[in-house]
N, C-alpha and C. Protein backbone atom coordinates (compact mmCIF):
# COMPACT_ATOMS: atom_id res chain seq x y z
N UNK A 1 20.73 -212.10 16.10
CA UNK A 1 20.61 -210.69 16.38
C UNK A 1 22.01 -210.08 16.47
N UNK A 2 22.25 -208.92 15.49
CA UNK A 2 23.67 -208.42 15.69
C UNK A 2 23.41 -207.37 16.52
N UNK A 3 24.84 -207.17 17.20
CA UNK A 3 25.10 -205.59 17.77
C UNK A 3 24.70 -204.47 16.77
N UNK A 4 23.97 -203.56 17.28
CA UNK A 4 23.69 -202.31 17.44
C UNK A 4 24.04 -201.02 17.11
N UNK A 5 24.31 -199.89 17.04
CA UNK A 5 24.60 -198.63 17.76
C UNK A 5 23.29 -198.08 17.58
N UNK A 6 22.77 -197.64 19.31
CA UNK A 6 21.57 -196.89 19.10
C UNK A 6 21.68 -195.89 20.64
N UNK A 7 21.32 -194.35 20.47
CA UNK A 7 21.31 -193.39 21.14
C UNK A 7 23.33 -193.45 21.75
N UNK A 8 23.86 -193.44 20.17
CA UNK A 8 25.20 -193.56 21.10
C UNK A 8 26.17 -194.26 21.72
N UNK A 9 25.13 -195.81 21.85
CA UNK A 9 25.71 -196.88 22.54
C UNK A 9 26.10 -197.50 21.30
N UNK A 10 26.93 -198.59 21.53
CA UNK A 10 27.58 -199.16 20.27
C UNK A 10 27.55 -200.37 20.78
N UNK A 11 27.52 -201.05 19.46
CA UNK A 11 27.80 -202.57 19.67
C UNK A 11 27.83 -203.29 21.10
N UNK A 12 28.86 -203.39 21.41
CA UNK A 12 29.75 -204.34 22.93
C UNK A 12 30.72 -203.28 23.29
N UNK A 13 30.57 -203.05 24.50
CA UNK A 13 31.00 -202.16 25.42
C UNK A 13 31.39 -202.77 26.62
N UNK A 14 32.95 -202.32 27.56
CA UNK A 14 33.02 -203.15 28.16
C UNK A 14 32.12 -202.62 29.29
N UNK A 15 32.13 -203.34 30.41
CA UNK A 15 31.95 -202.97 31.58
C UNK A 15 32.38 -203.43 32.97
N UNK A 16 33.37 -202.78 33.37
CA UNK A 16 34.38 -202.87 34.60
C UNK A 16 33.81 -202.75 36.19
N UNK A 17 34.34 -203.25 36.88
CA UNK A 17 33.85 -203.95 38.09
C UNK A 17 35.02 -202.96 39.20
N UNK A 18 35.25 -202.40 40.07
CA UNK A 18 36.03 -201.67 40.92
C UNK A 18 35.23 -202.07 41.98
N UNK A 19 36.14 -202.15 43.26
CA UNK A 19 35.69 -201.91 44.88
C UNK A 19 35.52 -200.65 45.13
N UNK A 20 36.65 -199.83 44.31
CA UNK A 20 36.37 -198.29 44.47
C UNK A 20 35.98 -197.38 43.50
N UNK A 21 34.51 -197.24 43.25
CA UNK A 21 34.35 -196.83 41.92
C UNK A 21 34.94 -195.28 41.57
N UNK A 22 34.63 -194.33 42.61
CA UNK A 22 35.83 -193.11 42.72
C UNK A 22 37.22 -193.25 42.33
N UNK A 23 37.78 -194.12 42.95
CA UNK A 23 39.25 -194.09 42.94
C UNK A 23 39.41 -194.68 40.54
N UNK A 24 38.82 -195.41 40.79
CA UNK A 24 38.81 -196.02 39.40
C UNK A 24 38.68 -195.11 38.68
N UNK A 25 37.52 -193.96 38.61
CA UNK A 25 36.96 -192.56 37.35
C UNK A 25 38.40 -191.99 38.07
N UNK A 26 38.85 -191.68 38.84
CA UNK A 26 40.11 -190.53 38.73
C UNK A 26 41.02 -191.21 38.07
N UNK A 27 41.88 -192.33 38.63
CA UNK A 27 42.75 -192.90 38.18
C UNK A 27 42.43 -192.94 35.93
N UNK A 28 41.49 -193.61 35.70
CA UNK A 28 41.22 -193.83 34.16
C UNK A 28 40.84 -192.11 33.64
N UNK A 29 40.55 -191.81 34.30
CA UNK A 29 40.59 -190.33 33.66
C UNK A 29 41.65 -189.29 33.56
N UNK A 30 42.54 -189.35 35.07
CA UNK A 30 44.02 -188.88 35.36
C UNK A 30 45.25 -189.55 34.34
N UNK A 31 44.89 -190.87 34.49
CA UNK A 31 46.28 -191.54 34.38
C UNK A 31 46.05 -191.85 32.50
N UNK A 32 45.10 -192.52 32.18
CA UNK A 32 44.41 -192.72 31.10
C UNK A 32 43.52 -192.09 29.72
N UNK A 33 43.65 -190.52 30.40
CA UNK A 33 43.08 -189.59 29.57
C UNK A 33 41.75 -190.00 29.04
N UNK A 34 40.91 -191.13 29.85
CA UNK A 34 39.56 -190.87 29.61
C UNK A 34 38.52 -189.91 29.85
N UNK A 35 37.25 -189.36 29.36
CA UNK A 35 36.70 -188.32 29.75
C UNK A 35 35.31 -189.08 30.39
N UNK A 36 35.19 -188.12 31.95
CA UNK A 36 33.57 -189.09 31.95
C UNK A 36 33.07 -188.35 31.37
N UNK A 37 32.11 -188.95 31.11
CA UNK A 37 30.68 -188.35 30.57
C UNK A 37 29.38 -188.25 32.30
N UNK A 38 29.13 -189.13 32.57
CA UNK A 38 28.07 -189.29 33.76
C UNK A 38 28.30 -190.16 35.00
N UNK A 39 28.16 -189.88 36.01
CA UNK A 39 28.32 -190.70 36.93
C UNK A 39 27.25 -190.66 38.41
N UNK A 40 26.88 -192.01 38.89
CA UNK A 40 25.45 -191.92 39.64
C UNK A 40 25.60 -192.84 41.08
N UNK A 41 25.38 -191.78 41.97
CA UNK A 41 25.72 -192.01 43.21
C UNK A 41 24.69 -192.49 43.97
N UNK A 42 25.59 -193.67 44.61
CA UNK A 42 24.43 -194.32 46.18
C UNK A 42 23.83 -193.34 47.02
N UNK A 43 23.12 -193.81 47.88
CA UNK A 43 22.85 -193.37 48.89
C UNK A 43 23.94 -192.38 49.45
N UNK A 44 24.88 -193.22 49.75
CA UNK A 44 26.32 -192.72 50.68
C UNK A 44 26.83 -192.07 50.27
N UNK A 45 27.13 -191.96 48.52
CA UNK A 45 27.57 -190.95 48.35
C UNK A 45 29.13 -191.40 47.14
N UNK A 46 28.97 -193.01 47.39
CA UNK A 46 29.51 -193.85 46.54
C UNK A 46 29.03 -193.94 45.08
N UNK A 47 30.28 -193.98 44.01
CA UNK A 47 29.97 -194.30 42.77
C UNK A 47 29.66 -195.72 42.50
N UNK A 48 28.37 -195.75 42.11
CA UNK A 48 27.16 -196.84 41.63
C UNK A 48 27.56 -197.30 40.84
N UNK A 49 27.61 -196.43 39.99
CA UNK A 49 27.26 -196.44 38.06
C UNK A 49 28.36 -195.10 37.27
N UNK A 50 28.74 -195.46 36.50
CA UNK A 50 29.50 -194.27 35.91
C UNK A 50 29.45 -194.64 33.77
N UNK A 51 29.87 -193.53 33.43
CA UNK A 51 30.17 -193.87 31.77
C UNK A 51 31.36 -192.87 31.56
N UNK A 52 32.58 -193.44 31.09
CA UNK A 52 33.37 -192.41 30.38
C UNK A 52 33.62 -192.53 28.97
N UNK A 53 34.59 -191.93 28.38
CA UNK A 53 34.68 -192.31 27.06
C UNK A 53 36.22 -192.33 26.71
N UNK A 54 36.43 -193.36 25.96
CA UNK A 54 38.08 -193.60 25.63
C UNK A 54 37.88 -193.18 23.97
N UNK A 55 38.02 -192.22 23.62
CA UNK A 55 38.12 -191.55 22.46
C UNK A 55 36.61 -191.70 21.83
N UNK A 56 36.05 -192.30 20.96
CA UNK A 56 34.85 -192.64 20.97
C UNK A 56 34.20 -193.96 21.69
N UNK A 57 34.72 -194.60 22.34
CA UNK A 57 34.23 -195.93 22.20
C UNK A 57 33.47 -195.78 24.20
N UNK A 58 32.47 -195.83 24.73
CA UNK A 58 31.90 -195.82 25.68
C UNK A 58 32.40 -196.80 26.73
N UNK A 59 33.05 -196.90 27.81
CA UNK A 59 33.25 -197.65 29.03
C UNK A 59 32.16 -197.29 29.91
N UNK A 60 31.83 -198.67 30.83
CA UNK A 60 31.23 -198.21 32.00
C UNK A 60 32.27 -198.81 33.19
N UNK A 61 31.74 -198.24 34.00
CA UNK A 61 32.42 -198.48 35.37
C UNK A 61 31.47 -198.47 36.75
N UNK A 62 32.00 -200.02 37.79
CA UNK A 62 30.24 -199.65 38.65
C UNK A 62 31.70 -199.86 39.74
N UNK A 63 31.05 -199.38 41.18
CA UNK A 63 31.92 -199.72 42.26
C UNK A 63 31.57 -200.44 42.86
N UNK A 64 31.75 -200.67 44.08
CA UNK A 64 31.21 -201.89 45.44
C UNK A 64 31.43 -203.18 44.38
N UNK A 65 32.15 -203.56 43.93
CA UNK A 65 32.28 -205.07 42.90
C UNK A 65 31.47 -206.28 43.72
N UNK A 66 32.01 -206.33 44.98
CA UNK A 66 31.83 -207.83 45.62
C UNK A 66 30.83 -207.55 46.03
N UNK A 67 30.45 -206.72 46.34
CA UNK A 67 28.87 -206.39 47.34
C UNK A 67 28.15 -206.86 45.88
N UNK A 68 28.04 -206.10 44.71
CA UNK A 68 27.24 -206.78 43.64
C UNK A 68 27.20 -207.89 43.56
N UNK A 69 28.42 -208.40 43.07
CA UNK A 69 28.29 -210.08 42.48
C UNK A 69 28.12 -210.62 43.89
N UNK A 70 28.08 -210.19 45.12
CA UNK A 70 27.48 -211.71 46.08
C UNK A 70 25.97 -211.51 46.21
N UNK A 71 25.52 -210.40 46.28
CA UNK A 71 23.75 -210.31 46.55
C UNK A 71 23.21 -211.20 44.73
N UNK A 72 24.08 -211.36 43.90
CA UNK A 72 23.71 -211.91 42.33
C UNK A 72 24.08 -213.52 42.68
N UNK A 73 24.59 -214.10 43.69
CA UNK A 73 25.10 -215.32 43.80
C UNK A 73 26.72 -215.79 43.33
N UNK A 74 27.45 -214.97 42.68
CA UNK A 74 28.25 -215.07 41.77
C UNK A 74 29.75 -214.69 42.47
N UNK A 75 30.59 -215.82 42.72
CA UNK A 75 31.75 -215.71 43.69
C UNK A 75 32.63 -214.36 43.06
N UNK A 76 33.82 -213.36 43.95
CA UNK A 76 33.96 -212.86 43.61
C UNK A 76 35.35 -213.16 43.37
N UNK A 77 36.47 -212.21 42.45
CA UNK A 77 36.35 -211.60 41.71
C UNK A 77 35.92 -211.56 40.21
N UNK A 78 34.97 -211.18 40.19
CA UNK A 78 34.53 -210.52 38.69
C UNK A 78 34.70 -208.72 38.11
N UNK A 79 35.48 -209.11 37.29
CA UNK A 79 36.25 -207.89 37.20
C UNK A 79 35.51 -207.25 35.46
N UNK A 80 34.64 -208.01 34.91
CA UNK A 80 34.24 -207.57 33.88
C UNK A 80 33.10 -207.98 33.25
N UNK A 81 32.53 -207.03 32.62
CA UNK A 81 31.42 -207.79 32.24
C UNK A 81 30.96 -207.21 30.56
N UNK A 82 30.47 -207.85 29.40
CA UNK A 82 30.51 -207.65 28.23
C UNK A 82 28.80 -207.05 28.19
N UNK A 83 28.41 -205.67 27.39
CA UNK A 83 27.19 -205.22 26.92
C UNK A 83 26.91 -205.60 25.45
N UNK A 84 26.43 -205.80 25.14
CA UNK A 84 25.76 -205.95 23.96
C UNK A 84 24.49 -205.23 23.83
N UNK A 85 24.41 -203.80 23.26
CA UNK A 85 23.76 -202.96 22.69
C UNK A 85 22.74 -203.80 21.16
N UNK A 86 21.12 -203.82 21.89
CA UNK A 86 20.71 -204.24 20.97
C UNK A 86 19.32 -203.56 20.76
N UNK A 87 18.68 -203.37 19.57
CA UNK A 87 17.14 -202.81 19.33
C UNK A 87 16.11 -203.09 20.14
N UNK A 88 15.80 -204.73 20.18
CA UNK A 88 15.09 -204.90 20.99
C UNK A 88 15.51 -206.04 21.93
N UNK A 89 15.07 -205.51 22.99
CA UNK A 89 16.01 -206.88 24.20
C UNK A 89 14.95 -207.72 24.56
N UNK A 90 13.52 -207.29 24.36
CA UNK A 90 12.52 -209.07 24.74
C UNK A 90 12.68 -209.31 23.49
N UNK A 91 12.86 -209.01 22.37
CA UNK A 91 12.97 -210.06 20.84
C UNK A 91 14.31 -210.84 21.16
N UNK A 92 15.27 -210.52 21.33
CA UNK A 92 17.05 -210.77 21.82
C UNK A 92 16.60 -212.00 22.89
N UNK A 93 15.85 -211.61 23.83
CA UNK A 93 16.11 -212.78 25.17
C UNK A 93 15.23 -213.65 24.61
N UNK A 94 13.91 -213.82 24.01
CA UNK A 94 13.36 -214.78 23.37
C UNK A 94 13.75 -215.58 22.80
N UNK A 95 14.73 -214.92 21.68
CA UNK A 95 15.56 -215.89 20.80
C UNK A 95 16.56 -217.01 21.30
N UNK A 96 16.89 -216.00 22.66
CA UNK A 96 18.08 -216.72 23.60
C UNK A 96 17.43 -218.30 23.85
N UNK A 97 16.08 -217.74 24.70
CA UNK A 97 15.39 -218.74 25.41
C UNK A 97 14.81 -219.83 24.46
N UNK A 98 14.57 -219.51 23.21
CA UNK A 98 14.26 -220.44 22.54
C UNK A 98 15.39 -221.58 21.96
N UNK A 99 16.69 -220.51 21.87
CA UNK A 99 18.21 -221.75 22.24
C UNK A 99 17.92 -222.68 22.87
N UNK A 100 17.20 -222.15 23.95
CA UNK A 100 17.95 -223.36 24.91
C UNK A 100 18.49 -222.90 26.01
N UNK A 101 18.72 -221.28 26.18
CA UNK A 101 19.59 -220.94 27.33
C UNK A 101 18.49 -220.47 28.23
N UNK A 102 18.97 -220.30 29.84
CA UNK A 102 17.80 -220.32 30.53
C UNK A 102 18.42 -218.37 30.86
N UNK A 103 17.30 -218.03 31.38
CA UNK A 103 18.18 -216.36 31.14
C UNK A 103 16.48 -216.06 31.94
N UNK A 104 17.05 -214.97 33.03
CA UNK A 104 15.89 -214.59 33.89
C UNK A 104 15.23 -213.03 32.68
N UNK A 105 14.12 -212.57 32.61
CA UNK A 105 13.01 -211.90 31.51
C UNK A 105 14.06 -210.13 31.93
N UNK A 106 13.89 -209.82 30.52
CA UNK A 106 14.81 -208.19 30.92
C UNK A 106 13.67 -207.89 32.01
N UNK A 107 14.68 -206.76 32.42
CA UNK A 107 14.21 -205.88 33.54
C UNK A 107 14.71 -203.93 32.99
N UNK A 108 13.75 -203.19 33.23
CA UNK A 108 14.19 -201.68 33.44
C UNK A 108 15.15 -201.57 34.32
N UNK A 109 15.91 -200.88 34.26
CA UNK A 109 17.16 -200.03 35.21
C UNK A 109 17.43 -198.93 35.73
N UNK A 110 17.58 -198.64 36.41
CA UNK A 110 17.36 -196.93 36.89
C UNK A 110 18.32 -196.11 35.76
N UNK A 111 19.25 -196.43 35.25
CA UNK A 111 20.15 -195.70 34.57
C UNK A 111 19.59 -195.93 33.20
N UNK A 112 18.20 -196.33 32.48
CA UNK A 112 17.79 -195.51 31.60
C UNK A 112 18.17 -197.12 30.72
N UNK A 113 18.13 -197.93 30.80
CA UNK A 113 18.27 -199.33 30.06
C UNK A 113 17.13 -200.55 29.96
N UNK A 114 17.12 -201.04 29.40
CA UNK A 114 16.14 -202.35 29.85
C UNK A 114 17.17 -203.67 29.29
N UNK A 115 17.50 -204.49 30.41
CA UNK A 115 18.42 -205.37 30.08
C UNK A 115 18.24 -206.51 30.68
N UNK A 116 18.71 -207.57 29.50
CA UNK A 116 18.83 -208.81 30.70
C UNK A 116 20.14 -209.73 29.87
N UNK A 117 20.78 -210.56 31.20
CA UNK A 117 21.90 -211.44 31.00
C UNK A 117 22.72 -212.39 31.24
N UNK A 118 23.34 -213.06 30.55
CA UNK A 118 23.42 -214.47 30.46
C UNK A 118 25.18 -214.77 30.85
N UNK A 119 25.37 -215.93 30.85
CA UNK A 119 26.79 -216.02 31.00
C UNK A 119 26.93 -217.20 30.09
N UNK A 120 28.39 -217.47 28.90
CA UNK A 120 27.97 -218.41 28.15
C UNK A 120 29.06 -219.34 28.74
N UNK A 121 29.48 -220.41 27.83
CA UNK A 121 29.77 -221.73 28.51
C UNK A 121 30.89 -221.65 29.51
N UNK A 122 32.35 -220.48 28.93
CA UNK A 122 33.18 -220.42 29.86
C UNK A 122 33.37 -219.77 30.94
N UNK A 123 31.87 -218.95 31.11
CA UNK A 123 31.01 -218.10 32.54
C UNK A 123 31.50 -216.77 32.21
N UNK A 124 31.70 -216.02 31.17
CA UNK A 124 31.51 -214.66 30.49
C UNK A 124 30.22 -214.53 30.61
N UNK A 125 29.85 -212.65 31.51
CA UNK A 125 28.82 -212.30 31.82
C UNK A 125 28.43 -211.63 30.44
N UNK A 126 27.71 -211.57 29.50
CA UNK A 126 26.87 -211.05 28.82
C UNK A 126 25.53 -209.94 29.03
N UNK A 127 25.96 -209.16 28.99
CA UNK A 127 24.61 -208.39 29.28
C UNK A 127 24.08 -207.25 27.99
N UNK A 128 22.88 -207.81 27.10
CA UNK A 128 22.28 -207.21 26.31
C UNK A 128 21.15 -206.21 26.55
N UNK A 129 21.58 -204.87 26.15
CA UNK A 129 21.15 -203.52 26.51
C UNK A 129 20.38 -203.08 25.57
N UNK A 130 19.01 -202.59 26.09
CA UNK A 130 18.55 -201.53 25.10
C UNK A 130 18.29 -200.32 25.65
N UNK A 131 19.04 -199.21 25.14
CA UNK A 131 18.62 -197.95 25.82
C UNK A 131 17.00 -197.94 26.18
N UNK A 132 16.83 -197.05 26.85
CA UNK A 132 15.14 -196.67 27.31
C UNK A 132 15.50 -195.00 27.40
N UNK A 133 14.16 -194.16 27.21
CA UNK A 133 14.24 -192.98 26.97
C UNK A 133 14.88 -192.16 28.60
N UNK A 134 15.87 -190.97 28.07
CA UNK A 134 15.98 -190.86 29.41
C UNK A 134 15.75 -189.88 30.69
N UNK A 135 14.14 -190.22 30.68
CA UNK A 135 13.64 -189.48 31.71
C UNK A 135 13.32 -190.93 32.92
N UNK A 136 13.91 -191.99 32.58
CA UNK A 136 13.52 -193.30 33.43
C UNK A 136 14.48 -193.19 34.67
N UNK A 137 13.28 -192.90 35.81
CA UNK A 137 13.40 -192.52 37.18
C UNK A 137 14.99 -193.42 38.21
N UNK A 138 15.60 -192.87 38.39
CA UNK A 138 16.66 -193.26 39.34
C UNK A 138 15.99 -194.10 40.47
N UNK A 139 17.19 -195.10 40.72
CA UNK A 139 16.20 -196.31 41.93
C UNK A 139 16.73 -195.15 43.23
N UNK A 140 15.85 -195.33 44.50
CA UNK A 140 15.77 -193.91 45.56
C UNK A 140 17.28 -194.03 46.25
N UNK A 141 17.50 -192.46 46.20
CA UNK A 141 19.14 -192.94 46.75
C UNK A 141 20.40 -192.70 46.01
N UNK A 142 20.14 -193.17 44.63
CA UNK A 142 20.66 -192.62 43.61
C UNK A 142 20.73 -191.38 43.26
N UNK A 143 21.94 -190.33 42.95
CA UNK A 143 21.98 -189.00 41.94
C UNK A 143 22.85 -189.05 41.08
N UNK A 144 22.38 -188.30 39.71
CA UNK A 144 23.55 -188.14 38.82
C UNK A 144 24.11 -187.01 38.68
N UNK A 145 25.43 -187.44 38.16
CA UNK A 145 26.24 -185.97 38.38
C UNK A 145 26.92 -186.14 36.96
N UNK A 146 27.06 -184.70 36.53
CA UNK A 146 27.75 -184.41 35.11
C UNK A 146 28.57 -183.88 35.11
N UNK A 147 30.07 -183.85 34.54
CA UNK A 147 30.72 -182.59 34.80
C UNK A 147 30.59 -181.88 34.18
């Protein structure tokens, strides 16, 4: 199964890991001349989830890093993680599973995805994305903001 571009998303996209997901969208947008596009807030009031754009090519950015990767089992620092934009993601994880690799069944996402992902031998997180249409409900707690 190759990479993709579908609703925008492209191929492999990175996706970056911050303690401070605020401080990170100013800094890459200030210092870096990236533009966001969307960004989706906790409860508190903390950046969750974000997307900017480095000329065309889509970044994401999530905050709380370690709080993620320890409720996932996964020591910290993990500072990155690889998307793979694909058509269909239960045809994609099937194929996986029929490898040989063990990989828990996609799941929906509040931010409008259905994904699931793997890490391969040298523990690179992989995560293969398929957009989902986007009226798919925010988990409670969550808001998005546009500029």
């Amino acid at each position: 199964m190759v990479a993709v571009t579908v609703d925008g998303l492209r191929g492999v996209e990175p996706y970056l890991y911050y303690e401070d997901g605020t401080a990170a969208l100013d800094w890459l947008t200030r210092v870096l001349g990236f533009r966001e596009v969307v960004r989706y807030l906790d409860e508190n009031g903390a950046v969750a989830e974000a997307e900017l754009l480095a000329g065309s090519t889509r970044v994401h950015v999530a905050g709380g890093a370690t709080a993620y990767w320890e409720k996932s089992g996964v020591q910290a620092p993990v500072g990155l993680e690889l998307i793979v934009v694909v058509e269909d993601v239960d045809a994609h994880h099937a194929a996986t599973v029929a490898a040989g690799v063990e990989a828990e069944a996609p799941q929906d996402k509040p931010y409008a995805a259905r994904t699931y992902a793997v890490r391969d031998p040298q523990g690179y997180s992989w995560t293969f994305w398929q957009p989902l249409p986007a009226d798919v409900e925010l988990q409670p707690g969550w808001h998005e903001v546009r500029p």
